[in-house]
Protein backbone atom coordinates (compact mmCIF):
# COMPACT_ATOMS: atom_id res chain seq x y z
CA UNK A 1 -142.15 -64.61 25.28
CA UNK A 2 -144.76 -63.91 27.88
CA UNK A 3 -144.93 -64.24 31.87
CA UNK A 4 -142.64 -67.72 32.61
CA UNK A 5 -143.12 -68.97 36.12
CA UNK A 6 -140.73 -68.93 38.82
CA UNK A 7 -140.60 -72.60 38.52
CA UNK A 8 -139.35 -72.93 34.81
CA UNK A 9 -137.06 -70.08 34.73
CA UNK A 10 -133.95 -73.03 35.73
CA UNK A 11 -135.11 -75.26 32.74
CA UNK A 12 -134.51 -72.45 30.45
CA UNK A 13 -131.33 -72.64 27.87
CA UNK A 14 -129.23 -69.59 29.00
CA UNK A 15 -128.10 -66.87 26.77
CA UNK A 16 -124.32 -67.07 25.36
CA UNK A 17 -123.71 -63.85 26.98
CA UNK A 18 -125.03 -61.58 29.76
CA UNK A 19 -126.78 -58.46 29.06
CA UNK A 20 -125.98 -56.85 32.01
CA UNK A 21 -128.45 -54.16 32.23
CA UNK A 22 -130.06 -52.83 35.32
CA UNK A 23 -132.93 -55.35 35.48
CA UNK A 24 -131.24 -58.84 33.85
CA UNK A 25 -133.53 -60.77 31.56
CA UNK A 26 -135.27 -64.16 32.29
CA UNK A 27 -132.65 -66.13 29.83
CA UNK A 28 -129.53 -64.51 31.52
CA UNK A 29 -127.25 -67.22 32.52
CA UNK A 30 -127.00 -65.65 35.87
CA UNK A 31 -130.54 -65.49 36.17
CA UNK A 32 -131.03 -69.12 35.74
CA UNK A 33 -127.96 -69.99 37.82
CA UNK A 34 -129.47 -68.42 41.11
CA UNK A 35 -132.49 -69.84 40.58
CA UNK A 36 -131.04 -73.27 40.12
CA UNK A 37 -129.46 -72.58 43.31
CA UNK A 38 -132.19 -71.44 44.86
CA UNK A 39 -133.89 -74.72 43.44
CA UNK A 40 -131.46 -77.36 44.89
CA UNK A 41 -132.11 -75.38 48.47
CA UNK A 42 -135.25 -76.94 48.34
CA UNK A 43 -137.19 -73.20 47.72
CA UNK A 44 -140.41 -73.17 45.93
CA UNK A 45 -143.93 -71.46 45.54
CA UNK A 46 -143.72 -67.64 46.78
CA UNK A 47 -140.03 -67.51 47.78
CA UNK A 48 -139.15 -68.68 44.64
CA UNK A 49 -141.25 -65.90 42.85
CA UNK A 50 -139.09 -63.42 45.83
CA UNK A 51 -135.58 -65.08 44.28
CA UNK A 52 -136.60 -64.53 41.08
CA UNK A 53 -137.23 -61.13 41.47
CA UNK A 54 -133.76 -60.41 43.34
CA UNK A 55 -132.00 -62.29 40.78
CA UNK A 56 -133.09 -60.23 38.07
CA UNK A 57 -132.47 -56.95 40.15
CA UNK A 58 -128.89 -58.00 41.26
């Protein structure tokens, strides 16, 4: 799959169900649920990269 940017991760199509391992994956549907939060607060360029990386360690 590669790097994705911080950016895309909300566009992704979620998983059907969570992993739930230590560090989630990019297509975890809670994943791309905080970021789409994050998104609608108006965050972008390195605080989005920051969100990204706390919602995958959460």
């Amino acid at each position: 799959m590669g790097k994705i940017k911080a950016e895309k991760v909300s566009g992704l199509k979620p998983k059907k169900k969570c992993c739930r391992k230590k560090t989630r994956c990019i297509k975890c549907p809670v994943v791309i649920m905080r970021m789409k939060k994050l998104e609608n607060q108006g965050v972008s360029g390195k605080d989005l990269k920051k969100g990204l990386k706390k919602a995958r360690s959460a």
